[in-house]
PDB file of N, CA and C in Angstrom:
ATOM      1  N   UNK A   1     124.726  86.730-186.968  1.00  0.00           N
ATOM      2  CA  UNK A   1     124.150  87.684-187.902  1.00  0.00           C
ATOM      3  C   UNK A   1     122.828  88.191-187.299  1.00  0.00           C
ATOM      4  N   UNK A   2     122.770  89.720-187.446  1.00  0.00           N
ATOM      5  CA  UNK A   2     121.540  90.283-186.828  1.00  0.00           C
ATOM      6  C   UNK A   2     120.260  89.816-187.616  1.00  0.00           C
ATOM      7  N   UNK A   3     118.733  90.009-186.703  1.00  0.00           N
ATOM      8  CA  UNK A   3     117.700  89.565-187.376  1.00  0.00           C
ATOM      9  C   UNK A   3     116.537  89.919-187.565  1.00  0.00           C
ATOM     10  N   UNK A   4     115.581  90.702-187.962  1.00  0.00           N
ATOM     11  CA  UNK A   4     114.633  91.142-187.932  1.00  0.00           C
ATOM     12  C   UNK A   4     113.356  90.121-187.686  1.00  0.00           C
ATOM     13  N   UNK A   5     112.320  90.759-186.897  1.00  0.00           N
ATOM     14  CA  UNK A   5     111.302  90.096-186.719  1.00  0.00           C
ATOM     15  C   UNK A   5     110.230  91.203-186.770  1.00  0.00           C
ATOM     16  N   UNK A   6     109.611  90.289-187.891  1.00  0.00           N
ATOM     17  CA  UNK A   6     108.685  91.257-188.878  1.00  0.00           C
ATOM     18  C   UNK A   6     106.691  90.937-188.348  1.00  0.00           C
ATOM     19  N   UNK A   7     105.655  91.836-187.990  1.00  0.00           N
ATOM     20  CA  UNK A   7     104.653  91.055-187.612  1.00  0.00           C
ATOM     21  C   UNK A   7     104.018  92.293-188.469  1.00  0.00           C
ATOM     22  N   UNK A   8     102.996  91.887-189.386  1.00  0.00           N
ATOM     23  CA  UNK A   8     101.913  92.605-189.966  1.00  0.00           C
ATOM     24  C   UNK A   8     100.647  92.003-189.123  1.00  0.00           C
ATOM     25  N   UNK A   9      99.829  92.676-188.904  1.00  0.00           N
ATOM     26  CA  UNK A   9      98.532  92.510-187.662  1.00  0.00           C
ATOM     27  C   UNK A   9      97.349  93.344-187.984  1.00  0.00           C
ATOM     28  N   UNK A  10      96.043  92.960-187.869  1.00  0.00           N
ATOM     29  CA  UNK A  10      95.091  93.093-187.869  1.00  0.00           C
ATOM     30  C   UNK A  10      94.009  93.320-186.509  1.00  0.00           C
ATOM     31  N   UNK A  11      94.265  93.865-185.502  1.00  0.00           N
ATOM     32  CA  UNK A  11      93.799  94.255-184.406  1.00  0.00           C
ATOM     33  C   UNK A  11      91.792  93.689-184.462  1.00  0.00           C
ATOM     34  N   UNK A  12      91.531  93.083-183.641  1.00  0.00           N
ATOM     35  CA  UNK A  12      90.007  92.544-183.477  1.00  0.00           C
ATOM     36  C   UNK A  12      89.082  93.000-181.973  1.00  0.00           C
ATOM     37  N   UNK A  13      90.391  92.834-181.155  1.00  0.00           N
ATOM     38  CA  UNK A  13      89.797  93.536-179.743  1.00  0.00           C
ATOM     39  C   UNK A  13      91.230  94.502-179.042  1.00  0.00           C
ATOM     40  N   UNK A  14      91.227  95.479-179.122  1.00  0.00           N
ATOM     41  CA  UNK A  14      92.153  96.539-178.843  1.00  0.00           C
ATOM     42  C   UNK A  14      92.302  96.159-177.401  1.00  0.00           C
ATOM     43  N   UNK A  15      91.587  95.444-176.710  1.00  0.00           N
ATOM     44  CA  UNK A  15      91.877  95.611-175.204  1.00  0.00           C
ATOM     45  C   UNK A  15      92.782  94.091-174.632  1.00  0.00           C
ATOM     46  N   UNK A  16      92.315  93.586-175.497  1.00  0.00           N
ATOM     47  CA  UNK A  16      92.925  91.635-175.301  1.00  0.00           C
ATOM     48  C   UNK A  16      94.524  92.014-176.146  1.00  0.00           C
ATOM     49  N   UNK A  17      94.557  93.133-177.274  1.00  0.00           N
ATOM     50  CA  UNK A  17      95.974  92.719-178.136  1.00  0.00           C
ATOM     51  C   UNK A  17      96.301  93.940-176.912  1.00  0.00           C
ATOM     52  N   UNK A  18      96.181  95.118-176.280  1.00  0.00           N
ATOM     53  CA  UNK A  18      96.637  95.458-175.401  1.00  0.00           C
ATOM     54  C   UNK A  18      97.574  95.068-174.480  1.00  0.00           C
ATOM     55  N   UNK A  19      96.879  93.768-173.791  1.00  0.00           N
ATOM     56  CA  UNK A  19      97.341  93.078-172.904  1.00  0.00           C
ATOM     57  C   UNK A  19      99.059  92.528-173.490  1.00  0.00           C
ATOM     58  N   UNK A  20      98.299  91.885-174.548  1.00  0.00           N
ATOM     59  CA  UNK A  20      99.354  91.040-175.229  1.00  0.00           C
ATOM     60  C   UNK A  20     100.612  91.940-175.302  1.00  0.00           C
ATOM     61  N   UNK A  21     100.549  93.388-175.926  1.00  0.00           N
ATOM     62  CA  UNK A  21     101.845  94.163-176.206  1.00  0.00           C
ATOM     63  C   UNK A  21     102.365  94.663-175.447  1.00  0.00           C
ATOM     64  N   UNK A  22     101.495  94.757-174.110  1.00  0.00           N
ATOM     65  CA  UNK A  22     102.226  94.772-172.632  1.00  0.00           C
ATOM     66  C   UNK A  22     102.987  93.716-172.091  1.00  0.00           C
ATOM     67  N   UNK A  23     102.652  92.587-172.481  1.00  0.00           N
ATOM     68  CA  UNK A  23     103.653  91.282-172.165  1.00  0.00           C
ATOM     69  C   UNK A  23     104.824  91.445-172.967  1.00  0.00           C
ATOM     70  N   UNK A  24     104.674  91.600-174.326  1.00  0.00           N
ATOM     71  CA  UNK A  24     105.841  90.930-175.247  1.00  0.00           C
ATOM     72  C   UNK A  24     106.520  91.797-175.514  1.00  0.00           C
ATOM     73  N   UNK A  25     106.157  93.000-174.936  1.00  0.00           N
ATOM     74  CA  UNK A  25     107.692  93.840-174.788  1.00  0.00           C
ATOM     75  C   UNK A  25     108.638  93.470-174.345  1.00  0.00           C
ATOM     76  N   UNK A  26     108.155  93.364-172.945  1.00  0.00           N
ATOM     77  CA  UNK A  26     109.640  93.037-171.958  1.00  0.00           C
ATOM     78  C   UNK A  26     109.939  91.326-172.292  1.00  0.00           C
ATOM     79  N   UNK A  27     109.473  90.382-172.693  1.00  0.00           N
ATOM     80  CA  UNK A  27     109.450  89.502-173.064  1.00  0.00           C
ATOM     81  C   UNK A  27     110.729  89.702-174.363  1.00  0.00           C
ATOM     82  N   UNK A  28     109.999  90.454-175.632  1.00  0.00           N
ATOM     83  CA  UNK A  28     111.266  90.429-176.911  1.00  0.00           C
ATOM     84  C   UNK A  28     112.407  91.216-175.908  1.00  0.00           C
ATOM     85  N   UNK A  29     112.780  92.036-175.278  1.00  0.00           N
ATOM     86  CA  UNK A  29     113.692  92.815-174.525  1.00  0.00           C
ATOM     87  C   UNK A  29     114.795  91.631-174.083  1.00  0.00           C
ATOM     88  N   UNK A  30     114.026  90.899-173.162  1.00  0.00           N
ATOM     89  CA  UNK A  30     114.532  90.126-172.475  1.00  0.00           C
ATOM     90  C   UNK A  30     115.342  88.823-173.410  1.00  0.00           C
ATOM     91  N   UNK A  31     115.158  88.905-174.597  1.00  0.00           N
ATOM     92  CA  UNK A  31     115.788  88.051-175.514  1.00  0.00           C
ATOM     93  C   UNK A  31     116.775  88.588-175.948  1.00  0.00           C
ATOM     94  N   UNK A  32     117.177  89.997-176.421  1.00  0.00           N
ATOM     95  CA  UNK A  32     118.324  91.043-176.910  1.00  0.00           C
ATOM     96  C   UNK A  32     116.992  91.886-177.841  1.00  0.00           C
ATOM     97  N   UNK A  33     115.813  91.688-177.967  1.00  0.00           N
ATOM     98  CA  UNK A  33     115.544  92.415-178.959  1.00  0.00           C
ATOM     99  C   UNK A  33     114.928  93.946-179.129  1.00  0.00           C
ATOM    100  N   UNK A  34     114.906  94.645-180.080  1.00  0.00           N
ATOM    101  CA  UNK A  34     114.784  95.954-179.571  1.00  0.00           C
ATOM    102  C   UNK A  34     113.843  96.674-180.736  1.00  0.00           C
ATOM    103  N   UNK A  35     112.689  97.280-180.818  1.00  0.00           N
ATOM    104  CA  UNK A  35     111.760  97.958-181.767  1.00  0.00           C
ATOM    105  C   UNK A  35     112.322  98.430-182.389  1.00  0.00           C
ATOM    106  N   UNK A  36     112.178  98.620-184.131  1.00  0.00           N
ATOM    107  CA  UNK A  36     112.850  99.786-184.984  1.00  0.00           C
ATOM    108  C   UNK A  36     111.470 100.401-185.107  1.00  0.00           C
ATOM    109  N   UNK A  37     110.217  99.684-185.467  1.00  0.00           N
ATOM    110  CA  UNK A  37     109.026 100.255-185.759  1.00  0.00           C
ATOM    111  C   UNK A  37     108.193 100.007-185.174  1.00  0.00           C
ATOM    112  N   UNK A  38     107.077 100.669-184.916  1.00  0.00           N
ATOM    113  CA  UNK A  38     105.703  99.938-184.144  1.00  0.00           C
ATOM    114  C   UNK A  38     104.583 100.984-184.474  1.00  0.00           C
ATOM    115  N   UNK A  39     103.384 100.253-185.700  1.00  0.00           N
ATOM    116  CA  UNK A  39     102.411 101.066-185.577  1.00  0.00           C
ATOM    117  C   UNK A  39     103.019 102.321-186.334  1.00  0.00           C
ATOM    118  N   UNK A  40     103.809 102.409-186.973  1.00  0.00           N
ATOM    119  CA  UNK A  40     103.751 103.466-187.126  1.00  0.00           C
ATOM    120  C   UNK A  40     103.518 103.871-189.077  1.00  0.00           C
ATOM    121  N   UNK A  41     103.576 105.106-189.443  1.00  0.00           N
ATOM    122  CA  UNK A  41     103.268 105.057-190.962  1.00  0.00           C
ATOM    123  C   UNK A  41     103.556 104.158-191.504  1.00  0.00           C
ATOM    124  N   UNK A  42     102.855 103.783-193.064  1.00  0.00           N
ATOM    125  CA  UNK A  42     103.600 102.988-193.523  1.00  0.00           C
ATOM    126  C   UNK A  42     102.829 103.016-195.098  1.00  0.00           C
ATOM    127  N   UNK A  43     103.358 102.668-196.231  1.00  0.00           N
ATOM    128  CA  UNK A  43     102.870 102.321-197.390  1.00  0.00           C
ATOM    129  C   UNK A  43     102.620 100.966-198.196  1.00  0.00           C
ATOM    130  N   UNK A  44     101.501 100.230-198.542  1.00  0.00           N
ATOM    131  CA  UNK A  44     100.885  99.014-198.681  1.00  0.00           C
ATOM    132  C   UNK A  44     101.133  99.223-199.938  1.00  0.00           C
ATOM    133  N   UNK A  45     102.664  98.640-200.786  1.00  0.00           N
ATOM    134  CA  UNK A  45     102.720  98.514-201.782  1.00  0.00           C
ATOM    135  C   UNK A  45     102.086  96.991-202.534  1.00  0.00           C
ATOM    136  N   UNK A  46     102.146  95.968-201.927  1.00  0.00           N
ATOM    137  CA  UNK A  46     101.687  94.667-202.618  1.00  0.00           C
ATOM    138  C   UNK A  46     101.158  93.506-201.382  1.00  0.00           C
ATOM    139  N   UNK A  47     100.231  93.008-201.773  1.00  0.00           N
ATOM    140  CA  UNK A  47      99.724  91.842-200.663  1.00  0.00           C
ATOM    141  C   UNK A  47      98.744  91.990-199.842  1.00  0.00           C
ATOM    142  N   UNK A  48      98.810  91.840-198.509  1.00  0.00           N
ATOM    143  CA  UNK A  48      97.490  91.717-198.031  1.00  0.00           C
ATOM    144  C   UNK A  48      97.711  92.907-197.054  1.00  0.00           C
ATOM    145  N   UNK A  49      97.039  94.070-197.258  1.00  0.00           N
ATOM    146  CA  UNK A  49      97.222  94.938-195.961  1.00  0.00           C
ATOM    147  C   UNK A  49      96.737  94.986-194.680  1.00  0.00           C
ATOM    148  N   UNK A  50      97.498  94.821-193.505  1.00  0.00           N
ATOM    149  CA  UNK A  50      97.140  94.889-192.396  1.00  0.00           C
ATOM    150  C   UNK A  50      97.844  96.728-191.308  1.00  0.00           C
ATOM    151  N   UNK A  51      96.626  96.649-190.617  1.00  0.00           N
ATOM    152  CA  UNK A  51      96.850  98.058-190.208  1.00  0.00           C
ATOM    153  C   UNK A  51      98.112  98.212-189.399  1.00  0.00           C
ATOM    154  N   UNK A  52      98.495  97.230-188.381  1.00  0.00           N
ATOM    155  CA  UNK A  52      99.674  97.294-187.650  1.00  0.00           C
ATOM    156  C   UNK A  52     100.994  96.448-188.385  1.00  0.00           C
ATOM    157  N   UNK A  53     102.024  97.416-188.156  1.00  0.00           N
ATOM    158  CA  UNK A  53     103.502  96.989-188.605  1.00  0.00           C
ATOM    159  C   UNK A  53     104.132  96.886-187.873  1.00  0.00           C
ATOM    160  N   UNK A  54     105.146  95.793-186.836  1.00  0.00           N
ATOM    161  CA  UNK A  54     105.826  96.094-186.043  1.00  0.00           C
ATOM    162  C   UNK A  54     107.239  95.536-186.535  1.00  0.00           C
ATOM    163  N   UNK A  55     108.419  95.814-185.745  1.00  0.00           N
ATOM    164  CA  UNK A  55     109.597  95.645-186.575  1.00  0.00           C
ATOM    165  C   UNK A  55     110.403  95.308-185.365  1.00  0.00           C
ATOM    166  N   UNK A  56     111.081  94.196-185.070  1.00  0.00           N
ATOM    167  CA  UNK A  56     112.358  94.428-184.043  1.00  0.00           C
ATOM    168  C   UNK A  56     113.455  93.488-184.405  1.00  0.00           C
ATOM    169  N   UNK A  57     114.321  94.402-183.984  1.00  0.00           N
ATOM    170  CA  UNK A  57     115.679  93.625-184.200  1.00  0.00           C
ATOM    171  C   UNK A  57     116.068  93.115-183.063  1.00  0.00           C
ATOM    172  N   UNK A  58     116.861  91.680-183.741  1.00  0.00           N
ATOM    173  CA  UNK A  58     117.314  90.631-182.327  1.00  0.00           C
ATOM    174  C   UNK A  58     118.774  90.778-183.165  1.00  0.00           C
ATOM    175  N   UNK A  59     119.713  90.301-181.824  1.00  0.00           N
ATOM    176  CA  UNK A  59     121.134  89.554-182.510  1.00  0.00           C
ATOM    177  C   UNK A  59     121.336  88.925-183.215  1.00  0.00           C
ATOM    178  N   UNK A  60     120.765  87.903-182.971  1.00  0.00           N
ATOM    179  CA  UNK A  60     120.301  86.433-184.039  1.00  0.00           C
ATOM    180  C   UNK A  60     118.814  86.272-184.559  1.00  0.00           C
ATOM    181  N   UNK A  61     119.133  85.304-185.177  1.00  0.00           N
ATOM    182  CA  UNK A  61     118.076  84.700-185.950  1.00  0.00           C
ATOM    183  C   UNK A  61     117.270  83.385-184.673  1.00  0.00           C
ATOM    184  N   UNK A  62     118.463  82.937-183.820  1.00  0.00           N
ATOM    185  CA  UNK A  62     118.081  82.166-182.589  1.00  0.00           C
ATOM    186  C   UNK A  62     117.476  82.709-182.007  1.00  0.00           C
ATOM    187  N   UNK A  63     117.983  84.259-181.159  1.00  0.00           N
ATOM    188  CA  UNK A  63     117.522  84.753-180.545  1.00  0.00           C
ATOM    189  C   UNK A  63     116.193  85.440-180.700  1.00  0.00           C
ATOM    190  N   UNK A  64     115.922  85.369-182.036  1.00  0.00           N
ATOM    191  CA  UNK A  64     114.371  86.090-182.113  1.00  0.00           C
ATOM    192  C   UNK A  64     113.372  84.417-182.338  1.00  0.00           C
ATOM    193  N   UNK A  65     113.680  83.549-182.341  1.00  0.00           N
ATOM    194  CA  UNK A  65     112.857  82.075-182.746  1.00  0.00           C
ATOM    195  C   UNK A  65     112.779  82.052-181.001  1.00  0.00           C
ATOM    196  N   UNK A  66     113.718  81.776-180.046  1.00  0.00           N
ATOM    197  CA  UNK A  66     114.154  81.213-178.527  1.00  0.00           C
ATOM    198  C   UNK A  66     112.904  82.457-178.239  1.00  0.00           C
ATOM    199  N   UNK A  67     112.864  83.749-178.265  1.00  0.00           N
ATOM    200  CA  UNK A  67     111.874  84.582-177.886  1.00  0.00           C
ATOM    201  C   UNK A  67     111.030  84.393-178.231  1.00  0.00           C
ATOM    202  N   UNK A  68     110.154  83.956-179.520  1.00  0.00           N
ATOM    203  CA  UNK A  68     109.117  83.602-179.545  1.00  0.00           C
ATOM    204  C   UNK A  68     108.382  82.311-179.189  1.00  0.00           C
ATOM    205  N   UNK A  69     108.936  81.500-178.856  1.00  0.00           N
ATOM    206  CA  UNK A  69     109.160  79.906-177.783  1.00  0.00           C
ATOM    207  C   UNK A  69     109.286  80.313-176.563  1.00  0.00           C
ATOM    208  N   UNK A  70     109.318  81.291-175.903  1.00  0.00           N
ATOM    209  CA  UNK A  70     110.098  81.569-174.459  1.00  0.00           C
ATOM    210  C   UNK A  70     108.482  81.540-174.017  1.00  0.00           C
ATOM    211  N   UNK A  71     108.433  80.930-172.694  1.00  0.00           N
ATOM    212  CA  UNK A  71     107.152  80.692-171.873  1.00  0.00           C
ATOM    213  C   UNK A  71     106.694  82.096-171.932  1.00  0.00           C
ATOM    214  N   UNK A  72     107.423  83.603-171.645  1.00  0.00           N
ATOM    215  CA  UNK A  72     106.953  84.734-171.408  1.00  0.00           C
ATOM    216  C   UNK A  72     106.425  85.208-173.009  1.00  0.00           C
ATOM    217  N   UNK A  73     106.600  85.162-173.905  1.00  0.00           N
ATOM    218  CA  UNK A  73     105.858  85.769-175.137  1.00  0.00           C
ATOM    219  C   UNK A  73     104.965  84.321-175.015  1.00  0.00           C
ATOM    220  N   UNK A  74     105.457  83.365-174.838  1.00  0.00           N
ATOM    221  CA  UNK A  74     103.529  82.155-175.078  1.00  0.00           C
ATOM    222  C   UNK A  74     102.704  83.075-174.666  1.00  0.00           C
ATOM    223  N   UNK A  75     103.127  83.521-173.237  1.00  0.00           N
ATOM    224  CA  UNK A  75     101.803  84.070-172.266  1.00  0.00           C
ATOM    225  C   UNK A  75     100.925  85.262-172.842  1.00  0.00           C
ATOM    226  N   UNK A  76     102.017  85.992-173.377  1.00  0.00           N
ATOM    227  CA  UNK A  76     101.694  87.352-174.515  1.00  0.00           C
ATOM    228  C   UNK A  76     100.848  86.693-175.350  1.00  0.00           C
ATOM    229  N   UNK A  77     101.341  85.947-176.016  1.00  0.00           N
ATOM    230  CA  UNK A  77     100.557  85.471-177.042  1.00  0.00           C
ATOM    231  C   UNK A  77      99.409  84.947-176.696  1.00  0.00           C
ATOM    232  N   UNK A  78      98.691  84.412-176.156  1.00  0.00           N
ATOM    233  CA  UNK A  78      97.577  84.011-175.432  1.00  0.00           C
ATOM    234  C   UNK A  78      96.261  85.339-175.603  1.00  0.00           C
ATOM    235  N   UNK A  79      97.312  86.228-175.346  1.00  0.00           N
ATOM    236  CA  UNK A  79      95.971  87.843-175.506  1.00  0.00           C
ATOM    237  C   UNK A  79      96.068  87.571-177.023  1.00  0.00           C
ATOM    238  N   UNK A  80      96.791  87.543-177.862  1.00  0.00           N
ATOM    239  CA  UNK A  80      96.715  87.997-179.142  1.00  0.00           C
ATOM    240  C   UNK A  80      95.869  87.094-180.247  1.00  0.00           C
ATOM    241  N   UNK A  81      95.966  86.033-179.259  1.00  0.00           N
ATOM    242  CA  UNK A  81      94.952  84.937-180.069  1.00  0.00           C
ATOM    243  C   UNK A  81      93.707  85.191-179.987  1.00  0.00           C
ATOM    244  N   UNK A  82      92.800  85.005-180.959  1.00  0.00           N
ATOM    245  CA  UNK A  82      91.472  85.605-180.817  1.00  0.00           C
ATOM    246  C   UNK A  82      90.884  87.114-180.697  1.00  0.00           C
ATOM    247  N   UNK A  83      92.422  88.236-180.892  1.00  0.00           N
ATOM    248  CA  UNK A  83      92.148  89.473-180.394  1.00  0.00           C
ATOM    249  C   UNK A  83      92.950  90.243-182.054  1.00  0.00           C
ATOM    250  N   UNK A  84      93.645  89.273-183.004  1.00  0.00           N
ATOM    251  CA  UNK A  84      93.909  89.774-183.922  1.00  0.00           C
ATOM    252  C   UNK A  84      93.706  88.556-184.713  1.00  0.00           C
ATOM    253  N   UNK A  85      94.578  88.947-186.037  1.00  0.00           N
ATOM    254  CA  UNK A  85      94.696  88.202-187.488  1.00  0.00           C
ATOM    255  C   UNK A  85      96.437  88.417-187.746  1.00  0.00           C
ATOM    256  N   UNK A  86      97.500  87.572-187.517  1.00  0.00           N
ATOM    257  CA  UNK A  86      98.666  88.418-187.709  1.00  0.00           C
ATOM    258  C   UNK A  86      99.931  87.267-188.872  1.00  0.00           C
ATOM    259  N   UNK A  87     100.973  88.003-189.096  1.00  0.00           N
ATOM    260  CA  UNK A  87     101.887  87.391-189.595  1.00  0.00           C
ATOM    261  C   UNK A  87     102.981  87.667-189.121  1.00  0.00           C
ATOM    262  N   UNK A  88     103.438  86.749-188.751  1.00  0.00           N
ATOM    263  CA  UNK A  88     104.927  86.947-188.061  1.00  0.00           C
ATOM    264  C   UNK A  88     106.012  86.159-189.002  1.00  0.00           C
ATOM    265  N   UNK A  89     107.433  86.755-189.339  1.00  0.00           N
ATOM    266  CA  UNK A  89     108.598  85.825-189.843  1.00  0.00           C
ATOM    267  C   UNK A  89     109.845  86.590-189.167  1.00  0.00           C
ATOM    268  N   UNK A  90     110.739  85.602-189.138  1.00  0.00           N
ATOM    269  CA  UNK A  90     111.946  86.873-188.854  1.00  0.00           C
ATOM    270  C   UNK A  90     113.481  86.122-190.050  1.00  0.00           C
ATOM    271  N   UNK A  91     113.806  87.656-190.198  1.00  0.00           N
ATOM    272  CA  UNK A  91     114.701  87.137-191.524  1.00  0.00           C
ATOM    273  C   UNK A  91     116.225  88.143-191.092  1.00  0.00           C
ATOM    274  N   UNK A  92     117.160  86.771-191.460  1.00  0.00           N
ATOM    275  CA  UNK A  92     118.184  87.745-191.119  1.00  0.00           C
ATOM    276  C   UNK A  92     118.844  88.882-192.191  1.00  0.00           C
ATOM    277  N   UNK A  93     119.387  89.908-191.190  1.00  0.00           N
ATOM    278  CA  UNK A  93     120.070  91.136-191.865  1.00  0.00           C
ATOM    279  C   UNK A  93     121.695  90.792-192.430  1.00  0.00           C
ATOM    280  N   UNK A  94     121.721  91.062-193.644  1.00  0.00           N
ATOM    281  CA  UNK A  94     122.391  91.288-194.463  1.00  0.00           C
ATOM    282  C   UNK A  94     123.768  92.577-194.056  1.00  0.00           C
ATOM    283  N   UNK A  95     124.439  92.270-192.910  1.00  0.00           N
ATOM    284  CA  UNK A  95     124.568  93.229-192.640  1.00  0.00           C
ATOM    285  C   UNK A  95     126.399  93.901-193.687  1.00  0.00           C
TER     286      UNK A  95
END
């Protein structure tokens, strides 16, 4: 079953989360996964608003957990620590 992986983000140093979204592209890629959204409009109906929305779909629900465990998004992640505020979950599609 396909899976979304959902990150609401709060950007702190544009040049350190830079880095980071240059890694974890090819990083989520390299797992099956692929952007529906990034950054882009959006409407803050309830909760805590954060300025960045990103959205990607994996095959699985494995395959988006194994990508975020994979040594190459750790490394990504490393910029993003200390360079944002974020929430990440991934939930599967109902398809």
């Amino acid at each position: 079953m396909p899976a979304l992986w959902i990150a609401h983000v709060t950007v702190s140093d544009p040049e350190a989360y830079g880095k980071y979204a240059e890694l974890a592209g090819p990083a989520i890629k390299a797992h099956g996964g692929a952007f529906i959204a990034r950054g882009a409009r959006y409407v803050q109906l309830e909760g805590k608003e954060r300025p960045r929305n990103v959205v990607a779909r994996f095959p699985t629900l494995e395959a988006a957990v194994e990508c975020y465990n994979s040594p190459e998004y750790q490394a990504a992640l490393d910029f993003a620590r200390g360079a944002s505020e974020r929430e990440l979950m991934v939930v599967e599609i109902d398809d």
